[in-house]
N, C-alpha and C. Protein backbone atom coordinates (compact mmCIF):
# COMPACT_ATOMS: atom_id res chain seq x y z
N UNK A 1 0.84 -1.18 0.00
CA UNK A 1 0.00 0.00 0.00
C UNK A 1 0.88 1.23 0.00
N UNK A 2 0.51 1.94 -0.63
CA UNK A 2 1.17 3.35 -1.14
C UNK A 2 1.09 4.15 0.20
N UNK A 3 1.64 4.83 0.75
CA UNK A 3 1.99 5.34 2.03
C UNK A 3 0.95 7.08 1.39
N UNK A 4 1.50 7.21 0.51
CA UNK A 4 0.59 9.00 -0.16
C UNK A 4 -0.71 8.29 -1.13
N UNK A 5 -0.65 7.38 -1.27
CA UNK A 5 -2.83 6.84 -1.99
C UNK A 5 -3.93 8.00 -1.42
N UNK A 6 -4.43 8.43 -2.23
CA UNK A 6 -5.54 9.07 -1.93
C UNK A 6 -6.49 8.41 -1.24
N UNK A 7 -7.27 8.84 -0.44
CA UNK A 7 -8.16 8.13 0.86
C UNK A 7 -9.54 8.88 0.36
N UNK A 8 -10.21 8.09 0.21
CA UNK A 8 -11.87 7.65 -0.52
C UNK A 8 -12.79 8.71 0.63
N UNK A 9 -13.57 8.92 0.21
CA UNK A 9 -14.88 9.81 1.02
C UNK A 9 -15.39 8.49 1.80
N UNK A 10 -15.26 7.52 1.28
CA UNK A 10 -16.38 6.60 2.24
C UNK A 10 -15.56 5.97 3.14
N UNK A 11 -14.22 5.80 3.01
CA UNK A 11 -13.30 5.22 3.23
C UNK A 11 -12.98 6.37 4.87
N UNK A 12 -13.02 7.38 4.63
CA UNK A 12 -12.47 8.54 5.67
C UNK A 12 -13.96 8.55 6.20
N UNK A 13 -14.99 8.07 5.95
CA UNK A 13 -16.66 8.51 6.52
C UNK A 13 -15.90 7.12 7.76
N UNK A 14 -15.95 6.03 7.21
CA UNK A 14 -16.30 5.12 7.87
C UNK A 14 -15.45 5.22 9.38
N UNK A 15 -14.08 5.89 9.35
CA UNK A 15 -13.08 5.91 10.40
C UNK A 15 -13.60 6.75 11.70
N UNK A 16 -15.16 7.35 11.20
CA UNK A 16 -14.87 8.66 12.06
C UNK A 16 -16.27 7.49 13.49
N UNK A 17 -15.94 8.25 14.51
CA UNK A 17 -17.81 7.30 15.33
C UNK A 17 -18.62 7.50 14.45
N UNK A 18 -19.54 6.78 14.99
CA UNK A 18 -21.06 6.88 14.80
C UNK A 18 -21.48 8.12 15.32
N UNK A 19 -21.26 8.53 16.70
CA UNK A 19 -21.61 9.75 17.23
C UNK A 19 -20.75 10.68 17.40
N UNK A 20 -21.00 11.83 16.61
CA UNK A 20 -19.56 12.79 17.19
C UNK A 20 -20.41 13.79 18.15
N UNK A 21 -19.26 14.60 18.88
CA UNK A 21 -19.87 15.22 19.93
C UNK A 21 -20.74 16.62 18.77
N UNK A 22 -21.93 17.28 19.78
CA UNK A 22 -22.22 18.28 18.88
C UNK A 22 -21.18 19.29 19.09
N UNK A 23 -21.20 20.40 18.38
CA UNK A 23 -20.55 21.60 18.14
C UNK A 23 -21.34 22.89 18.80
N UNK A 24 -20.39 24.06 19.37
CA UNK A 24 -20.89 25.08 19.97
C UNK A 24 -22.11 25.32 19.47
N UNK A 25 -22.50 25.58 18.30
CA UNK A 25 -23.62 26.22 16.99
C UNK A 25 -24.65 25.51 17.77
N UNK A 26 -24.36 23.98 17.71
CA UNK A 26 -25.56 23.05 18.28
C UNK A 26 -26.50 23.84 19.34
N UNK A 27 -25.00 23.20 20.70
CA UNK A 27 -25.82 22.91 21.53
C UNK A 27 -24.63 23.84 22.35
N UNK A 28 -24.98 25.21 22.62
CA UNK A 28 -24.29 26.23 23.89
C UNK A 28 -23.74 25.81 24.79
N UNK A 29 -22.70 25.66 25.50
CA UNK A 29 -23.15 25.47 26.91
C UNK A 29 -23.78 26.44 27.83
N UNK A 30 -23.67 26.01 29.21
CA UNK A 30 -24.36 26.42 29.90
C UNK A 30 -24.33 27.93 30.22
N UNK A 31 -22.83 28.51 30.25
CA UNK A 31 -22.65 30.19 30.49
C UNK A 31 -23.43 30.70 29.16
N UNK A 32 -22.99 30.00 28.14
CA UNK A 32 -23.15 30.89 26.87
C UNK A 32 -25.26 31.07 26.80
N UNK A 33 -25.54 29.61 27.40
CA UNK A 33 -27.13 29.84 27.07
C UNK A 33 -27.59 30.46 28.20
N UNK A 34 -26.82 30.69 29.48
CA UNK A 34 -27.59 31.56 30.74
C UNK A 34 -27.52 33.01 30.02
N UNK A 35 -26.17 33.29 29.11
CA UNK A 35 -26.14 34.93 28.47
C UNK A 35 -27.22 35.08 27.63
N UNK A 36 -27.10 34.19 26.90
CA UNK A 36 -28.27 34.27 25.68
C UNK A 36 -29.91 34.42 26.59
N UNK A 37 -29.82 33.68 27.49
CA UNK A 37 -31.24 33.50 28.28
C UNK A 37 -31.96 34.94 28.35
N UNK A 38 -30.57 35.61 29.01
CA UNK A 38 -30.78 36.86 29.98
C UNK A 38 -30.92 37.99 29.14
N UNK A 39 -30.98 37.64 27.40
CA UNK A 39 -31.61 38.73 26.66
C UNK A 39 -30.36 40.42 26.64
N UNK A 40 -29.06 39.97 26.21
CA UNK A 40 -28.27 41.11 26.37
C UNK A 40 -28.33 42.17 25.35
N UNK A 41 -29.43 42.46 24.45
CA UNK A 41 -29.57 43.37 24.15
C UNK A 41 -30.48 44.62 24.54
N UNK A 42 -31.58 44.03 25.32
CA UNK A 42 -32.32 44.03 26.08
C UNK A 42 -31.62 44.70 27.24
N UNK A 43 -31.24 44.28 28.05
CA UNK A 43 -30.45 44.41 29.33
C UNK A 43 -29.47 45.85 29.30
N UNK A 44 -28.71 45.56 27.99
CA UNK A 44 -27.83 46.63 28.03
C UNK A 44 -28.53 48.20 27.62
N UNK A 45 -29.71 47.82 26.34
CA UNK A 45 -30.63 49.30 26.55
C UNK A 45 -31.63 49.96 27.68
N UNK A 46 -31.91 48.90 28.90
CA UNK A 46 -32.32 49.00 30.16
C UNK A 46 -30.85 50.33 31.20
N UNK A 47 -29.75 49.00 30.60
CA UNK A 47 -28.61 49.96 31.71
C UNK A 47 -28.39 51.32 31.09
N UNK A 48 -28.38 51.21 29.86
CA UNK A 48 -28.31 52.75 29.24
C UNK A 48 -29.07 53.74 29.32
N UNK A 49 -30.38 53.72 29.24
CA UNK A 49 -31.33 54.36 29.89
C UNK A 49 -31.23 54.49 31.48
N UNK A 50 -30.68 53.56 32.51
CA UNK A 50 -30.72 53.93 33.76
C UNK A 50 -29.43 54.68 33.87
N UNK A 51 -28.41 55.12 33.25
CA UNK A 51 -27.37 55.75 32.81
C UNK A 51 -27.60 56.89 32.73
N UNK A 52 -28.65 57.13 31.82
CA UNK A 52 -28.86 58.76 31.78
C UNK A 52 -29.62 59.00 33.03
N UNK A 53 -30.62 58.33 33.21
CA UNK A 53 -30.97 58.95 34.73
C UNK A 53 -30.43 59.27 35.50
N UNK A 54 -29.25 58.50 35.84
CA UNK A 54 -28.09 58.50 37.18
C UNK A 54 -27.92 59.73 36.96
N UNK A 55 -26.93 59.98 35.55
CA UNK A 55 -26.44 61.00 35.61
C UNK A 55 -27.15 62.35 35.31
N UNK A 56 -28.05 62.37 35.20
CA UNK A 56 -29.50 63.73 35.11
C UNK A 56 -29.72 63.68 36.54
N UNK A 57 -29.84 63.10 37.27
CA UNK A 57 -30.99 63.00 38.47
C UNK A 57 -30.07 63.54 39.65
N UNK A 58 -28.86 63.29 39.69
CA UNK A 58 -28.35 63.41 41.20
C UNK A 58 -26.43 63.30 40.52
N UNK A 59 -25.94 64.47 40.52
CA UNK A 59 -24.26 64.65 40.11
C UNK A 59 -23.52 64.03 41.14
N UNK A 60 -24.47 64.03 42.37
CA UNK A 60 -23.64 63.88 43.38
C UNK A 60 -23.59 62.09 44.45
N UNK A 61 -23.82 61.71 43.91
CA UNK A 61 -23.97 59.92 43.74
C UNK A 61 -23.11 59.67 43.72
N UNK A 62 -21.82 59.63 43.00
CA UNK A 62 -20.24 59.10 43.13
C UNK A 62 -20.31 57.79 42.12
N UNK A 63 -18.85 57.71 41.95
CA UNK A 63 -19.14 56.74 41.32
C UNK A 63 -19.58 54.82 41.61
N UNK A 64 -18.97 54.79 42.91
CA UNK A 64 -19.61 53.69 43.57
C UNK A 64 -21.26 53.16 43.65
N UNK A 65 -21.54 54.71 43.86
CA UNK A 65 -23.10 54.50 43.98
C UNK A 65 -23.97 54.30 42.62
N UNK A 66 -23.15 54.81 41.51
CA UNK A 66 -23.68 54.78 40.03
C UNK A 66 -23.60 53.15 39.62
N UNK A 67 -22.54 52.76 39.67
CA UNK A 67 -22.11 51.02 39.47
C UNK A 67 -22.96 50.43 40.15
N UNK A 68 -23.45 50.81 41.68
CA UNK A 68 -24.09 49.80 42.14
C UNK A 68 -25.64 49.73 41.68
N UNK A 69 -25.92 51.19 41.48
CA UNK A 69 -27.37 51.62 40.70
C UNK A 69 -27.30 50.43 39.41
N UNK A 70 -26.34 50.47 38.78
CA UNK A 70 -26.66 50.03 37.24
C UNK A 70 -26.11 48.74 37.64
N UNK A 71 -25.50 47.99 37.84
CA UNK A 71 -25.41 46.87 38.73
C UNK A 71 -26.97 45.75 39.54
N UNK A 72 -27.54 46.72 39.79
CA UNK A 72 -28.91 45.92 40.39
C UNK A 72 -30.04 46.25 39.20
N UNK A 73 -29.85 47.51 38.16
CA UNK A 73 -30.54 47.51 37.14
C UNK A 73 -30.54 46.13 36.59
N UNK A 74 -29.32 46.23 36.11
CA UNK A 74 -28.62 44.74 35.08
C UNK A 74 -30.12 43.78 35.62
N UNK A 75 -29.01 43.39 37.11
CA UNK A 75 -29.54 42.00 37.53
C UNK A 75 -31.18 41.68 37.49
N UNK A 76 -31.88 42.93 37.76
CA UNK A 76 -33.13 42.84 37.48
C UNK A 76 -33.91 43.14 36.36
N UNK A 77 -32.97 43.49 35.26
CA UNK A 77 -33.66 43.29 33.65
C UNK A 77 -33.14 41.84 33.20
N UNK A 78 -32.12 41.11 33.43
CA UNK A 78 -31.92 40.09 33.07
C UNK A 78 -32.87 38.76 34.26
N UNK A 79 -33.14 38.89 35.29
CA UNK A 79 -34.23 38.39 35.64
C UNK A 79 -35.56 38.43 35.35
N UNK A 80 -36.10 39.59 34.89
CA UNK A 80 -37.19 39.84 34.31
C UNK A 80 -37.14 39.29 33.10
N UNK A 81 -36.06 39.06 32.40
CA UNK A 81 -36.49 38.50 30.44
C UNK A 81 -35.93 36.89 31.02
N UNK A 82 -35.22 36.46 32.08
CA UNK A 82 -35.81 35.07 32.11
C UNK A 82 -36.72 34.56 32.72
N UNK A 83 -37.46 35.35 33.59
CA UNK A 83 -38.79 34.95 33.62
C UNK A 83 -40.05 35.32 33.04
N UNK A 84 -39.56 35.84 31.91
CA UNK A 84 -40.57 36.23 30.77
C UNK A 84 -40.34 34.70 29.57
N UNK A 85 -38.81 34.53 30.16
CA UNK A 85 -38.99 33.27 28.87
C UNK A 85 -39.91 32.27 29.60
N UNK A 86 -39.78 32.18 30.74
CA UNK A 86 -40.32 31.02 31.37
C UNK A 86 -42.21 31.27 31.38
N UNK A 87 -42.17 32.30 31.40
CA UNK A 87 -43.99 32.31 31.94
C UNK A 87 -44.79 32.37 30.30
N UNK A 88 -43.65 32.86 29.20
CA UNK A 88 -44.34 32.81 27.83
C UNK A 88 -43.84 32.12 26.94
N UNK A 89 -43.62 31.02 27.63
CA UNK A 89 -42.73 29.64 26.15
C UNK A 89 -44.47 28.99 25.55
N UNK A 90 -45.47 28.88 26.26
CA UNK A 90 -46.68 28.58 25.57
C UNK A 90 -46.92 29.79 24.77
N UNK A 91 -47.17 30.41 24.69
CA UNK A 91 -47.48 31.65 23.81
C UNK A 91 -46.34 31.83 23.29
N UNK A 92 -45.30 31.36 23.27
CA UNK A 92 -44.09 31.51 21.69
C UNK A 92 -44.02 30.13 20.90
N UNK A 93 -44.32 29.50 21.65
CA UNK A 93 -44.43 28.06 21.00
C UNK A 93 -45.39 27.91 19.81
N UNK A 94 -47.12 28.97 20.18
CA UNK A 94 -47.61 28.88 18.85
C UNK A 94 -47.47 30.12 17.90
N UNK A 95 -46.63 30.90 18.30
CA UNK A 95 -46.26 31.79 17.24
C UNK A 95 -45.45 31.29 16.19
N UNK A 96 -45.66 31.47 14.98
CA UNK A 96 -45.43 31.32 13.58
C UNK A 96 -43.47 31.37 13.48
């Protein structure tokens, strides 16, 4: 056998498992689908808007107090869109 022979499509199919693992595209893992969950486009036009408020409403907040403002914003727009996925997966399920 020729050491450089060209190697066949069915020939290179057959070497590989039966099951290969899926691929990121598939199946996320778990950080990547808690980000995706939590709706970050969503989230980040929530913190931006609480952004301008901070800084309209009160100059004198500091910056500790601004981070922690937009900090508990975050956490509670990204709680709110996963429990929006959770309370409306029947009503997206029969949408088109």
């Amino acid at each position: 056998m020729n050491r450089h022979s060209p190697v066949t499509r069915e020939a290179a199919a057959s070497a590989l498992p039966a099951s290969l693992p899926p691929t990121m595209t598939e199946r996320p893992g778990q950080v990547a689908a808690f980000f995706l969950l939590a709706k970050p486009g969503i989230v980040f036009a929530e913190v931006l808007a609480c952004l301008a408020g901070v800084l309209l409403a009160r100059p004198d907040i500091g910056g500790a107090g601004s981070v922690a403002i937009l900090f508990s914003v975050a956490l509670a727009a990204s709680g709110a869109a996963m429990m929006n996925v959770i309370l409306e997966k029947t009503a997206d399920r029969a949408m088109p």
